[in-house]
PDB file of N, CA and C in Angstrom:
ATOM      1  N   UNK A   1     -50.782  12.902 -47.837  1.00  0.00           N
ATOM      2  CA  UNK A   1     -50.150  12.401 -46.625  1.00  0.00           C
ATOM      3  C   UNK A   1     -48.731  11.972 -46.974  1.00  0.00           C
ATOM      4  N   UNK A   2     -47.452  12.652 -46.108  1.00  0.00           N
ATOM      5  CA  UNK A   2     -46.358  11.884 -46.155  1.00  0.00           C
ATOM      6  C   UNK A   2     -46.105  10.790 -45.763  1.00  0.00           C
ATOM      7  N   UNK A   3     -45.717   9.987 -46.582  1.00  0.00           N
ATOM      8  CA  UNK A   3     -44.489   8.594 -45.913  1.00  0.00           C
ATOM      9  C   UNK A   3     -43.770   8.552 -46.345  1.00  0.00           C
ATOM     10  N   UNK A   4     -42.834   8.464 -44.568  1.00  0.00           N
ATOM     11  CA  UNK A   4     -41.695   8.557 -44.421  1.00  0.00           C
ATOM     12  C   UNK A   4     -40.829   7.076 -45.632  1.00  0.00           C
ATOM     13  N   UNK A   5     -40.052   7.069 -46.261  1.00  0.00           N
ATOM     14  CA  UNK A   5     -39.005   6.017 -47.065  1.00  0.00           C
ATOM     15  C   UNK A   5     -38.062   5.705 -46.238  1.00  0.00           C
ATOM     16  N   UNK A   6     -37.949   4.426 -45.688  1.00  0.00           N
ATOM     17  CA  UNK A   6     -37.135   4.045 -44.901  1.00  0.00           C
ATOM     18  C   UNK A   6     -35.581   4.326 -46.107  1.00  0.00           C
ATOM     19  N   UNK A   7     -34.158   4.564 -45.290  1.00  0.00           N
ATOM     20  CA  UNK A   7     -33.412   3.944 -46.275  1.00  0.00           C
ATOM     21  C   UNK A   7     -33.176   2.598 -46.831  1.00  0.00           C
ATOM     22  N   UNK A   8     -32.116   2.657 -48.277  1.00  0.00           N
ATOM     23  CA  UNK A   8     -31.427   1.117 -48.154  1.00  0.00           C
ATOM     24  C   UNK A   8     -31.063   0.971 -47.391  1.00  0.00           C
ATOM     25  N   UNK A   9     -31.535  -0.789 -47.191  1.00  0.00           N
ATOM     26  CA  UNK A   9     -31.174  -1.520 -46.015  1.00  0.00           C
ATOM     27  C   UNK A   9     -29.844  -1.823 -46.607  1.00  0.00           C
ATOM     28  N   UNK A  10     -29.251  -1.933 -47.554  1.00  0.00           N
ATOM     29  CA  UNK A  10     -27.646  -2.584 -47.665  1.00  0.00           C
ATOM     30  C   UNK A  10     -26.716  -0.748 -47.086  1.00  0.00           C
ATOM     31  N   UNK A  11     -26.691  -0.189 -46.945  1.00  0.00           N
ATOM     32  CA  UNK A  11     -26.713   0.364 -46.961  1.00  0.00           C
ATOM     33  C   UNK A  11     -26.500   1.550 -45.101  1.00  0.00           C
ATOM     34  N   UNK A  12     -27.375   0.996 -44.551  1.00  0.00           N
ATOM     35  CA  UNK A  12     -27.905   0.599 -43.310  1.00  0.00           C
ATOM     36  C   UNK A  12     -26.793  -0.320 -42.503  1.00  0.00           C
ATOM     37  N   UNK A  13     -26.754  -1.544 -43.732  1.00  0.00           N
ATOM     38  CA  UNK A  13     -26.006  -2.735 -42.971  1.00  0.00           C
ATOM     39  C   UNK A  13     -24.679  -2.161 -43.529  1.00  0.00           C
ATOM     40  N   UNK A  14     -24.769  -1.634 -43.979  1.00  0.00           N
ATOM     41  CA  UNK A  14     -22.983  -1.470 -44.306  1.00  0.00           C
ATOM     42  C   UNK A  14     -22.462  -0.092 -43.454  1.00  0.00           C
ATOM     43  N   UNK A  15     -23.243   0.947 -42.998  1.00  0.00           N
ATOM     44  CA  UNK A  15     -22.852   1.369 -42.377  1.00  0.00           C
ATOM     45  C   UNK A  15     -22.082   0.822 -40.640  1.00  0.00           C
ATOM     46  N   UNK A  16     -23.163   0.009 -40.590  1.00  0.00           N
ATOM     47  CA  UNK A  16     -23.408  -1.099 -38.859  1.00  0.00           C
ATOM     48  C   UNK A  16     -21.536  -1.489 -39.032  1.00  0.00           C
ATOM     49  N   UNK A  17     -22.103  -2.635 -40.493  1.00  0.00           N
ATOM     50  CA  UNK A  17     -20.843  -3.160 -40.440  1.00  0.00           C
ATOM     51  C   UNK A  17     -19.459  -2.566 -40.259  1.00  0.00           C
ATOM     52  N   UNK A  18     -19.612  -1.604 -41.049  1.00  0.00           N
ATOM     53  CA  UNK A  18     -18.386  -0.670 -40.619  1.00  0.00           C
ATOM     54  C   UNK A  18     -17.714   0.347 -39.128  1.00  0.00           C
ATOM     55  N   UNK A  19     -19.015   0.121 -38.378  1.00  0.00           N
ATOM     56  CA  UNK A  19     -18.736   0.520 -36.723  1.00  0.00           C
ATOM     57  C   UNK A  19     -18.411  -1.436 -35.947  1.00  0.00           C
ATOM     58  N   UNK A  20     -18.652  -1.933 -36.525  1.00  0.00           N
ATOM     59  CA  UNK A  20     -18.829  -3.312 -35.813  1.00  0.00           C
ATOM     60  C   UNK A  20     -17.407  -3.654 -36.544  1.00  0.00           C
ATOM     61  N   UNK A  21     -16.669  -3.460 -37.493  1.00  0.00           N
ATOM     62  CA  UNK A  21     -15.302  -4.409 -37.816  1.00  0.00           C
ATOM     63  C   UNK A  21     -14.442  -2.980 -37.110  1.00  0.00           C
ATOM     64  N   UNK A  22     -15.022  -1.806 -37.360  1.00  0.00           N
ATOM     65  CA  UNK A  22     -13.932  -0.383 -36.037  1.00  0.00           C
ATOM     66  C   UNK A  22     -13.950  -1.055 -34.903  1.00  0.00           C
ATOM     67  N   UNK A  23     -14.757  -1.653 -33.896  1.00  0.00           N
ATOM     68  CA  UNK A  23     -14.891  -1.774 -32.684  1.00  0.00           C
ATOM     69  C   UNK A  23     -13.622  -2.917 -32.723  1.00  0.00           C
ATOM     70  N   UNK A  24     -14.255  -4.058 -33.259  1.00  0.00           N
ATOM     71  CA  UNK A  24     -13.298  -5.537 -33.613  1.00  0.00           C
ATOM     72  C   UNK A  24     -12.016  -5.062 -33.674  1.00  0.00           C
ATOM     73  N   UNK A  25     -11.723  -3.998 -34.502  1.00  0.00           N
ATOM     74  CA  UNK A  25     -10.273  -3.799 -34.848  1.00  0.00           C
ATOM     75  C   UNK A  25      -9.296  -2.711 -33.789  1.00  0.00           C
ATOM     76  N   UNK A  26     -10.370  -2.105 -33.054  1.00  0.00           N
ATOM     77  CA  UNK A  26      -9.939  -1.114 -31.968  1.00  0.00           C
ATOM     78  C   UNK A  26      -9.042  -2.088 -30.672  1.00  0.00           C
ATOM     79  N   UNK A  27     -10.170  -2.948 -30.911  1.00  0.00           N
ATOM     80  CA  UNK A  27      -9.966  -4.131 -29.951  1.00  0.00           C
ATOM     81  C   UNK A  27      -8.861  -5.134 -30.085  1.00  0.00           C
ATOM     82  N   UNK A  28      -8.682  -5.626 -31.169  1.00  0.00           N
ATOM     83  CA  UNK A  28      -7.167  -6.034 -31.734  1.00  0.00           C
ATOM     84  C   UNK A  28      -6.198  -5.389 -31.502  1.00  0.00           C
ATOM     85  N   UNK A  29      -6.051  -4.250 -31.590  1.00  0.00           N
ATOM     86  CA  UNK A  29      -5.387  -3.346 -31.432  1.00  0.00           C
ATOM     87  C   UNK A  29      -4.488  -2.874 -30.067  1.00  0.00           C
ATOM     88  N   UNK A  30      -6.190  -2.986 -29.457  1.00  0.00           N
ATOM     89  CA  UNK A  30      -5.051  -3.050 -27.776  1.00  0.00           C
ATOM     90  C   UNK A  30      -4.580  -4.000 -27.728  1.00  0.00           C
ATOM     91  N   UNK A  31      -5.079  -5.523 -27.769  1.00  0.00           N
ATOM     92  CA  UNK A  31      -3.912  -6.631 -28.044  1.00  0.00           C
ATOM     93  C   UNK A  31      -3.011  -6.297 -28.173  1.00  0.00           C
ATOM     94  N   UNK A  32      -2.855  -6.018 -29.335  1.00  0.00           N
ATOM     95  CA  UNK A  32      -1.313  -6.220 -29.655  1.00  0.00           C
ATOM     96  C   UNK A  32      -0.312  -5.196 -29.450  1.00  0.00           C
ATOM     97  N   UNK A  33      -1.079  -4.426 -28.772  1.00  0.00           N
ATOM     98  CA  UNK A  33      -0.210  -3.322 -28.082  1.00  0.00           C
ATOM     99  C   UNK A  33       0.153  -3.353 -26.947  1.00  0.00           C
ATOM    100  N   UNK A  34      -0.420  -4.247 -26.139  1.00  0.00           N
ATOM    101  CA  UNK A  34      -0.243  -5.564 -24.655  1.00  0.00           C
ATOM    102  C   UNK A  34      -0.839  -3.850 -23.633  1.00  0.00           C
ATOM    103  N   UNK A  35      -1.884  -3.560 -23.975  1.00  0.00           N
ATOM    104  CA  UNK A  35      -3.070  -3.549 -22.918  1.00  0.00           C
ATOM    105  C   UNK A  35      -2.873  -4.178 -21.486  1.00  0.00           C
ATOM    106  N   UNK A  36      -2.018  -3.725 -20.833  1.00  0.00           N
ATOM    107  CA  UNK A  36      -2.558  -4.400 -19.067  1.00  0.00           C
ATOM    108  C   UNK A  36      -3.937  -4.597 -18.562  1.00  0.00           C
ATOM    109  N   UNK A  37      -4.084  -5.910 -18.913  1.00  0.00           N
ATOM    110  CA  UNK A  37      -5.833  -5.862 -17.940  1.00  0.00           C
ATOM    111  C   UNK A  37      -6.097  -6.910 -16.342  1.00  0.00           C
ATOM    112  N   UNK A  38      -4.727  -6.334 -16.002  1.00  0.00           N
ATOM    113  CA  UNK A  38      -4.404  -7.241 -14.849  1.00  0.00           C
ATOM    114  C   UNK A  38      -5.365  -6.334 -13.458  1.00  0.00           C
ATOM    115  N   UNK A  39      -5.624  -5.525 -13.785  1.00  0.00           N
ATOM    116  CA  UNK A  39      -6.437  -4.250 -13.030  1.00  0.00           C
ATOM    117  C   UNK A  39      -7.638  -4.140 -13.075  1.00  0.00           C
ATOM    118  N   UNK A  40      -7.904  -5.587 -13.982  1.00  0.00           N
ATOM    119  CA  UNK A  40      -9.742  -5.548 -14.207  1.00  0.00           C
ATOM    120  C   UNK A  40     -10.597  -6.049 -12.647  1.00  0.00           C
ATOM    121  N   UNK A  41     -11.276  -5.076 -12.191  1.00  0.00           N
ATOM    122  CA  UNK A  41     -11.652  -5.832 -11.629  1.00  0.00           C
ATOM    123  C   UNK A  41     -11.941  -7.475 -10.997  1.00  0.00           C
ATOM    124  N   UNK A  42     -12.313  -7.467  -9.604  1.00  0.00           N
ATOM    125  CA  UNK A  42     -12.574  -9.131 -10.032  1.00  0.00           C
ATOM    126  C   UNK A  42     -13.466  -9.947  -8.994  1.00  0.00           C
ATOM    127  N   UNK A  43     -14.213  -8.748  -8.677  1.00  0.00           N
ATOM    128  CA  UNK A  43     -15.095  -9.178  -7.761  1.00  0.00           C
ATOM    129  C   UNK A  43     -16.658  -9.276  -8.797  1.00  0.00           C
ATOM    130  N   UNK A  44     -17.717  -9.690  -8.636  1.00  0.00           N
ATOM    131  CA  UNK A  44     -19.003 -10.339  -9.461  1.00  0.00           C
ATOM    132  C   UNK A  44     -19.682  -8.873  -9.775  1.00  0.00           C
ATOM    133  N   UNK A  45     -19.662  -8.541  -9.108  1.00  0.00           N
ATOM    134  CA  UNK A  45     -20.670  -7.255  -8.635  1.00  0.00           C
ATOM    135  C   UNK A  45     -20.151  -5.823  -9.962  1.00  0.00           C
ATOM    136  N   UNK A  46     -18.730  -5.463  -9.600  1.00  0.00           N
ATOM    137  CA  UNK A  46     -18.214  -4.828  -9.975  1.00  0.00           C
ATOM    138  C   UNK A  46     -18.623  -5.097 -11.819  1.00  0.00           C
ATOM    139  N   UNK A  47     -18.579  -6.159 -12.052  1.00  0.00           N
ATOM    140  CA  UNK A  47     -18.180  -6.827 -13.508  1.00  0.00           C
ATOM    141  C   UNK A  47     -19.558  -6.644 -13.752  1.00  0.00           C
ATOM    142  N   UNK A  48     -21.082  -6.718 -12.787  1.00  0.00           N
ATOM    143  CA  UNK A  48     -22.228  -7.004 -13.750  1.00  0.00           C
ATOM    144  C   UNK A  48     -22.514  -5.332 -13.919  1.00  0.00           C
ATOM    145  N   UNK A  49     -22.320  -4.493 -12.819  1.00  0.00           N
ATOM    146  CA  UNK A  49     -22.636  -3.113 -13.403  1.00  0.00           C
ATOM    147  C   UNK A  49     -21.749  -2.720 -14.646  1.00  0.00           C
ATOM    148  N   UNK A  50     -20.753  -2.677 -14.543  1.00  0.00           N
ATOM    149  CA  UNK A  50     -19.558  -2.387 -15.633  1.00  0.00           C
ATOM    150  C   UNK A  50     -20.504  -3.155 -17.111  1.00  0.00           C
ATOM    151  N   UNK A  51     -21.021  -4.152 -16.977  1.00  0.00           N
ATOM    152  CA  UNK A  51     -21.396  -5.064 -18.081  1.00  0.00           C
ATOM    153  C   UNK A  51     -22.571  -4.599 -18.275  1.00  0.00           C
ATOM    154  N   UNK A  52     -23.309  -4.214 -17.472  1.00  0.00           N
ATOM    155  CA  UNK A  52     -25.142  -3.672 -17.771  1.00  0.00           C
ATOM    156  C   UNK A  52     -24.578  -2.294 -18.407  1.00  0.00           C
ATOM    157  N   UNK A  53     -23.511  -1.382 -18.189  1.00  0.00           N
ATOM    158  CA  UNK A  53     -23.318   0.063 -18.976  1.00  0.00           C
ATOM    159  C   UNK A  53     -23.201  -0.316 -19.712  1.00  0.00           C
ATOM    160  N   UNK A  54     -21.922  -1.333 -20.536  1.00  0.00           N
ATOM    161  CA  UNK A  54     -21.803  -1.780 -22.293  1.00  0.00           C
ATOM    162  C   UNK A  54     -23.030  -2.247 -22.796  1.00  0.00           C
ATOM    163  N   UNK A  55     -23.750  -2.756 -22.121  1.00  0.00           N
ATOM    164  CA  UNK A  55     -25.106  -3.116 -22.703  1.00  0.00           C
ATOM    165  C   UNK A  55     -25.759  -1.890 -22.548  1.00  0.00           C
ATOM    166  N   UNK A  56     -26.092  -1.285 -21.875  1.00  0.00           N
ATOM    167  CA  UNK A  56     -26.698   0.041 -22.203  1.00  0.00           C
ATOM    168  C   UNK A  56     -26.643   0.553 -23.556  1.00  0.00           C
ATOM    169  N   UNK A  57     -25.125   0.785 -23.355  1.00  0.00           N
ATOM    170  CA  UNK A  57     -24.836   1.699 -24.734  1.00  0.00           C
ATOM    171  C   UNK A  57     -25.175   0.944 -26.017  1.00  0.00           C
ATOM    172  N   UNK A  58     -25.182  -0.294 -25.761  1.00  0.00           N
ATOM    173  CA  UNK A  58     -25.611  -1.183 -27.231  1.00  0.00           C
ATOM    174  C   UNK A  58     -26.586  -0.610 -27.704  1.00  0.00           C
ATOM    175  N   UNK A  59     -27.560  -0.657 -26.158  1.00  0.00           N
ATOM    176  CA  UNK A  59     -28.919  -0.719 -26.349  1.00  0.00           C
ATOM    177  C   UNK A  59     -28.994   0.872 -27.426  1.00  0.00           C
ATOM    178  N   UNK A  60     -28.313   1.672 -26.935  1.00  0.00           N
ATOM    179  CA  UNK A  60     -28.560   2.892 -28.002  1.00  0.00           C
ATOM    180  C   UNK A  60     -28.007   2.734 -28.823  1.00  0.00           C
ATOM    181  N   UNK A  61     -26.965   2.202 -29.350  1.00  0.00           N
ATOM    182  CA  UNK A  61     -26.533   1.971 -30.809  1.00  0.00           C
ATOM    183  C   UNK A  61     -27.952   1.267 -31.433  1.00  0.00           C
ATOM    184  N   UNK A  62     -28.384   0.346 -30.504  1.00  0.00           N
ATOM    185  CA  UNK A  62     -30.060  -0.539 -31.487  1.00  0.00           C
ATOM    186  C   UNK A  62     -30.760   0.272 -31.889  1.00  0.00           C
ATOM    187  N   UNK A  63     -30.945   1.483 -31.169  1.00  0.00           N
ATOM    188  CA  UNK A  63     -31.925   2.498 -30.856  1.00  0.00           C
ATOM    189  C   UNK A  63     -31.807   3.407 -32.325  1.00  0.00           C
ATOM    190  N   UNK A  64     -30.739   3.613 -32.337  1.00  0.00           N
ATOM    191  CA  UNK A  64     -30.409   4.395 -33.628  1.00  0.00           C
ATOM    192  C   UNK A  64     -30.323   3.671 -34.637  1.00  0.00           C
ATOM    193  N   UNK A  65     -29.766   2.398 -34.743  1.00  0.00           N
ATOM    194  CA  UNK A  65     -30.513   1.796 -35.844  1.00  0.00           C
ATOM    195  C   UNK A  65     -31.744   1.939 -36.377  1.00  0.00           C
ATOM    196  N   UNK A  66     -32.546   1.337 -35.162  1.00  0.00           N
ATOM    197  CA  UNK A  66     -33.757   1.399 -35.300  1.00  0.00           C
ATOM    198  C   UNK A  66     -34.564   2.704 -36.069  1.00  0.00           C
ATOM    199  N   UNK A  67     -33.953   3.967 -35.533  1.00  0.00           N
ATOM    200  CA  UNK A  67     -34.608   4.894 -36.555  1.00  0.00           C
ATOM    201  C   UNK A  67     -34.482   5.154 -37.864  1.00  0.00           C
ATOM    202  N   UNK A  68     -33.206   4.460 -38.168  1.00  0.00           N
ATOM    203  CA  UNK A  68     -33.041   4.532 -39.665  1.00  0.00           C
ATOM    204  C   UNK A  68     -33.722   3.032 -40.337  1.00  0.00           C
ATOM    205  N   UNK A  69     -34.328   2.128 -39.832  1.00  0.00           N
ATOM    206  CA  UNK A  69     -34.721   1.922 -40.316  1.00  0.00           C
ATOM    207  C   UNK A  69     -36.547   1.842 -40.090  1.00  0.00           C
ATOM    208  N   UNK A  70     -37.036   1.697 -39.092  1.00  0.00           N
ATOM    209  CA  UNK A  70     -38.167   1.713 -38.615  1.00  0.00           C
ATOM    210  C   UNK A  70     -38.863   2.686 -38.073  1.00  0.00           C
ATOM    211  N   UNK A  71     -38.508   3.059 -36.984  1.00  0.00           N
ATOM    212  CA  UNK A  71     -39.181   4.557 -36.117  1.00  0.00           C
ATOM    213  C   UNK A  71     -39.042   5.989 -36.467  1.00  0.00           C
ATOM    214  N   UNK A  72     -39.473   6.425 -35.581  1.00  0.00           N
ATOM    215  CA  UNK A  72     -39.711   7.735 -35.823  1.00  0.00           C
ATOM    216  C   UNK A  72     -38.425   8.613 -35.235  1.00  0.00           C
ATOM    217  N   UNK A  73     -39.018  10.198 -35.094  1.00  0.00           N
ATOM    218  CA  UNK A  73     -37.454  11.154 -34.467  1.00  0.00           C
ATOM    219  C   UNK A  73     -38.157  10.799 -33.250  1.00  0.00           C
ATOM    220  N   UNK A  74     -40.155  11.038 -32.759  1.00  0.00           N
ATOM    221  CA  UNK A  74     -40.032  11.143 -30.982  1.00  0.00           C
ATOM    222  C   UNK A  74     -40.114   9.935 -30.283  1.00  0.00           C
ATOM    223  N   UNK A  75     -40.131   8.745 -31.307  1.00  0.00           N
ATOM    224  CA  UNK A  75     -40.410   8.034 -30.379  1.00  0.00           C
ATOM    225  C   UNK A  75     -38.515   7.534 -30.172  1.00  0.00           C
ATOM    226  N   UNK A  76     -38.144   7.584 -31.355  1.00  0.00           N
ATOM    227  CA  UNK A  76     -36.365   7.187 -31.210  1.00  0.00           C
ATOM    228  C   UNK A  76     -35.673   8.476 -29.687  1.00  0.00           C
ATOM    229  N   UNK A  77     -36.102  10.145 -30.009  1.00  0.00           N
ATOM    230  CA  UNK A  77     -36.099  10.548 -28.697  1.00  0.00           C
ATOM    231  C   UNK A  77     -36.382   9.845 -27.255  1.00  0.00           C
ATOM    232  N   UNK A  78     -37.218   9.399 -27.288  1.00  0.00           N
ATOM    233  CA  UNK A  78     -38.110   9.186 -26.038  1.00  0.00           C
ATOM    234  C   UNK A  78     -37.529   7.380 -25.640  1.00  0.00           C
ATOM    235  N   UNK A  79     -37.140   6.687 -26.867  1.00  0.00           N
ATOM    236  CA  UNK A  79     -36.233   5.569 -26.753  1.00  0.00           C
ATOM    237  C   UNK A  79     -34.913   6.362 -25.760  1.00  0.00           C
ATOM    238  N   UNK A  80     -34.136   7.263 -26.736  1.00  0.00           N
ATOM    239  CA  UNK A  80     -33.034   7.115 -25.897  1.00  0.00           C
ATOM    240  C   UNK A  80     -32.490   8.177 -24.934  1.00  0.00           C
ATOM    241  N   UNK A  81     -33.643   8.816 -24.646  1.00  0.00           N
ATOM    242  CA  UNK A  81     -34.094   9.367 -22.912  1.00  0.00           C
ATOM    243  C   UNK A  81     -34.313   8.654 -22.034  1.00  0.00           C
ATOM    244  N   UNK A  82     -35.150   7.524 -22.352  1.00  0.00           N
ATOM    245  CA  UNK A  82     -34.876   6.378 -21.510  1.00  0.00           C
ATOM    246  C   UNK A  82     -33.843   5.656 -21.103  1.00  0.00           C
ATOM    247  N   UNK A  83     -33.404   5.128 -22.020  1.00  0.00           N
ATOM    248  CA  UNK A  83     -32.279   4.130 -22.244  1.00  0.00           C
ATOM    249  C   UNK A  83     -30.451   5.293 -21.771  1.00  0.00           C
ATOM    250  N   UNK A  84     -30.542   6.748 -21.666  1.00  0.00           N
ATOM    251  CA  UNK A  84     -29.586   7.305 -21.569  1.00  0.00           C
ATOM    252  C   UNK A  84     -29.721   7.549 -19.966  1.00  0.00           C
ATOM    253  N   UNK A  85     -30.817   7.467 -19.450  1.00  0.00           N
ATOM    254  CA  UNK A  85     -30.936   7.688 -17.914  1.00  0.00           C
ATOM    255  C   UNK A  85     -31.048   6.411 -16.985  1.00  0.00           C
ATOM    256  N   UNK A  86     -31.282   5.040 -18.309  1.00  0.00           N
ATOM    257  CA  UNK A  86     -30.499   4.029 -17.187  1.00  0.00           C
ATOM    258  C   UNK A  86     -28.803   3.769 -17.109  1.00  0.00           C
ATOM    259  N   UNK A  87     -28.700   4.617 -18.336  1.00  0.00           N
ATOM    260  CA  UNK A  87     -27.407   4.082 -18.637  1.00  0.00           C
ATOM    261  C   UNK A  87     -26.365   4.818 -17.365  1.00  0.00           C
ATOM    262  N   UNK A  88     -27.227   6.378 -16.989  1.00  0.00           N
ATOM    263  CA  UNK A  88     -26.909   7.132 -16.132  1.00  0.00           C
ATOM    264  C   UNK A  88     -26.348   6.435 -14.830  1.00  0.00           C
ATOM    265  N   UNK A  89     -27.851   6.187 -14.421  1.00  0.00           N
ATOM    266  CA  UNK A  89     -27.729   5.124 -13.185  1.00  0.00           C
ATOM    267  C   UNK A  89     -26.515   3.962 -12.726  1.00  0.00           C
ATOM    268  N   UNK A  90     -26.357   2.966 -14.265  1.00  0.00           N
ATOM    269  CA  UNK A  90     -25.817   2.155 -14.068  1.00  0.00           C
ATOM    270  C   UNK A  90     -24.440   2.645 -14.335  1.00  0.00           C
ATOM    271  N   UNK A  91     -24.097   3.584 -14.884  1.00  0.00           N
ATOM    272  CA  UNK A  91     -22.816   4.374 -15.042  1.00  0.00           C
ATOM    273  C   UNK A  91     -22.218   4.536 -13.479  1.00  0.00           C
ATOM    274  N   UNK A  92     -22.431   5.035 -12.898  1.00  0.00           N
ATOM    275  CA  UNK A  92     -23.108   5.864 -11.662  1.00  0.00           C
ATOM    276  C   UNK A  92     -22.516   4.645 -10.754  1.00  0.00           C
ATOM    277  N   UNK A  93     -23.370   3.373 -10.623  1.00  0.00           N
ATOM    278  CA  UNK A  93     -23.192   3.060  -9.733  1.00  0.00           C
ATOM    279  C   UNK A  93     -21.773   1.855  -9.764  1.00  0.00           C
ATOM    280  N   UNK A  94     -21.435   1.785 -11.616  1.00  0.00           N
ATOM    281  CA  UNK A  94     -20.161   0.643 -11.843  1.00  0.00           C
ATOM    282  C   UNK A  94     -19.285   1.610 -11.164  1.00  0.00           C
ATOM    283  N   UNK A  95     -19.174   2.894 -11.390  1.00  0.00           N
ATOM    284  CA  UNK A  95     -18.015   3.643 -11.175  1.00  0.00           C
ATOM    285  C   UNK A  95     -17.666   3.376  -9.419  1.00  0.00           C
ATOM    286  N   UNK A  96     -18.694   3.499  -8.841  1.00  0.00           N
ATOM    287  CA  UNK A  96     -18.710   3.652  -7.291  1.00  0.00           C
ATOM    288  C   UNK A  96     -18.025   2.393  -6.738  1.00  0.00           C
ATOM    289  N   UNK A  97     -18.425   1.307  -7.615  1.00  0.00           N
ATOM    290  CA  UNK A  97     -18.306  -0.280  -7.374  1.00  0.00           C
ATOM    291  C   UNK A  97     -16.694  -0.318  -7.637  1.00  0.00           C
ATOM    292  N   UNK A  98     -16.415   0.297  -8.765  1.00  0.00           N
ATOM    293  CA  UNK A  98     -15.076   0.381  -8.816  1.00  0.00           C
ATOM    294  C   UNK A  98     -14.167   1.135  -8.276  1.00  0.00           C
ATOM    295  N   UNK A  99     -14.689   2.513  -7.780  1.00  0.00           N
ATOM    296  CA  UNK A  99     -14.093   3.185  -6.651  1.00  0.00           C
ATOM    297  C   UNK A  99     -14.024   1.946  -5.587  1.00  0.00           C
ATOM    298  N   UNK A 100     -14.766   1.487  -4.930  1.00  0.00           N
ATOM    299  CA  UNK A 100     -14.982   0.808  -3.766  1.00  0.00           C
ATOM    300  C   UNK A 100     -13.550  -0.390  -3.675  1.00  0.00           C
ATOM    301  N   UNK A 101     -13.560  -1.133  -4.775  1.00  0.00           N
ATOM    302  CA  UNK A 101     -12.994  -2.122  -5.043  1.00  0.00           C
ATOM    303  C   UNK A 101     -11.221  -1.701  -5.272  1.00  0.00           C
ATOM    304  N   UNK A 102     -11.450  -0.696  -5.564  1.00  0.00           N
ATOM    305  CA  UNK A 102      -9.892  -0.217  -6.062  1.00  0.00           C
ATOM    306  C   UNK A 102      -9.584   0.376  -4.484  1.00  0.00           C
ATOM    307  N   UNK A 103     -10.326   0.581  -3.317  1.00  0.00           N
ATOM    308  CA  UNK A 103      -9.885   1.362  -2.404  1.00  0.00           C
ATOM    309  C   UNK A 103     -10.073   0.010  -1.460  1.00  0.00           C
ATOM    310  N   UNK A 104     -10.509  -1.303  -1.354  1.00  0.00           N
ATOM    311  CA  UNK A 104     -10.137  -2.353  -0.657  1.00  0.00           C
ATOM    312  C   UNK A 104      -8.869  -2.990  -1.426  1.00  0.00           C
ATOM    313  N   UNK A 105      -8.536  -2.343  -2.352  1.00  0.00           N
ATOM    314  CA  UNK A 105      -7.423  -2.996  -2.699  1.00  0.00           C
ATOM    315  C   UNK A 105      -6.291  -2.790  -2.669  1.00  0.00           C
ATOM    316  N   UNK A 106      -6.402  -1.566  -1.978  1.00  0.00           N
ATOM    317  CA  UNK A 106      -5.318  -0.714  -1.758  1.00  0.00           C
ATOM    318  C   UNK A 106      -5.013  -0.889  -0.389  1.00  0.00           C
ATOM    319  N   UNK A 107      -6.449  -1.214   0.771  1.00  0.00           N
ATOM    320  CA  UNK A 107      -6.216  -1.324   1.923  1.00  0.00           C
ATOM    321  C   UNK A 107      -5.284  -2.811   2.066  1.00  0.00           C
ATOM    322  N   UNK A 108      -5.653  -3.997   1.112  1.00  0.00           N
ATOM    323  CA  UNK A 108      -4.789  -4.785   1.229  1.00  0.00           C
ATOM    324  C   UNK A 108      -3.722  -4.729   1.322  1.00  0.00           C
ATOM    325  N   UNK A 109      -2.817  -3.950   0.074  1.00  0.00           N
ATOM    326  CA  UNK A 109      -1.587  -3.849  -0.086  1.00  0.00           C
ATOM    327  C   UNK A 109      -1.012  -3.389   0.991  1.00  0.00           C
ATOM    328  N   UNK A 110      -1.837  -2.698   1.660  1.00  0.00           N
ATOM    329  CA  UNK A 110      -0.990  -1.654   2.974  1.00  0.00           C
ATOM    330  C   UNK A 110      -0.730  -2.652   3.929  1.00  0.00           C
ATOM    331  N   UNK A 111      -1.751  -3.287   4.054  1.00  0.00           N
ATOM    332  CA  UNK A 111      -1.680  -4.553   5.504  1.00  0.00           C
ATOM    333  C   UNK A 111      -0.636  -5.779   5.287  1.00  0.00           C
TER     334      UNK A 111
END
């Protein structure tokens, strides 16, 4: 019978770490490159779909962790078939929220 050998976990973590100080530093980056985020939305609604997609996508970055260190290929599949068709949804509907919001905001300016 095979078993599967998880990898090193340092290894594992040092890969993570190295997408997690990219993100940090991507992010610095627009800083200091003065990023306009005067356009962020700013109504509640808009901000929790927009915020449930970044969490989505976490959720599949966990997901893929997770197979390198714990799970399997169908059940890590079948993880992020799931997790890619809420992400769908909630993709789906921030965008609309932000269509919506960017087109009352435009009706303002006109009036």
């Amino acid at each position: 019978v095979y078993k599967r050998q998880s990898p090193f976990y340092i290894l594992v973590l040092a890969i993570n770490g190295g997408i997690v100080v990219s993100l940090l530093g991507f992010i610095v980056l627009l800083q200091r490159l003065g990023v306009n985020t005067n356009r962020l939305p700013e109504d509640f609604g808009t901000k929790l779909w927009c915020g449930l997609f970044v969490l989505m996508i976490l959720v599949n970055l966990i997901v893929l962790v997770l197979f390198w260190v714990k799970i399997n290929i169908f059940q890590t599949i079948y993880a992020l078939a799931v997790t890619m068709f809420v992400a769908k949804i909630v993709g789906n509907k921030g965008l609309s929220q932000l269509v919506r919001s960017e087109r009352e905001a435009q009706k303002k300016k006109t009036e």
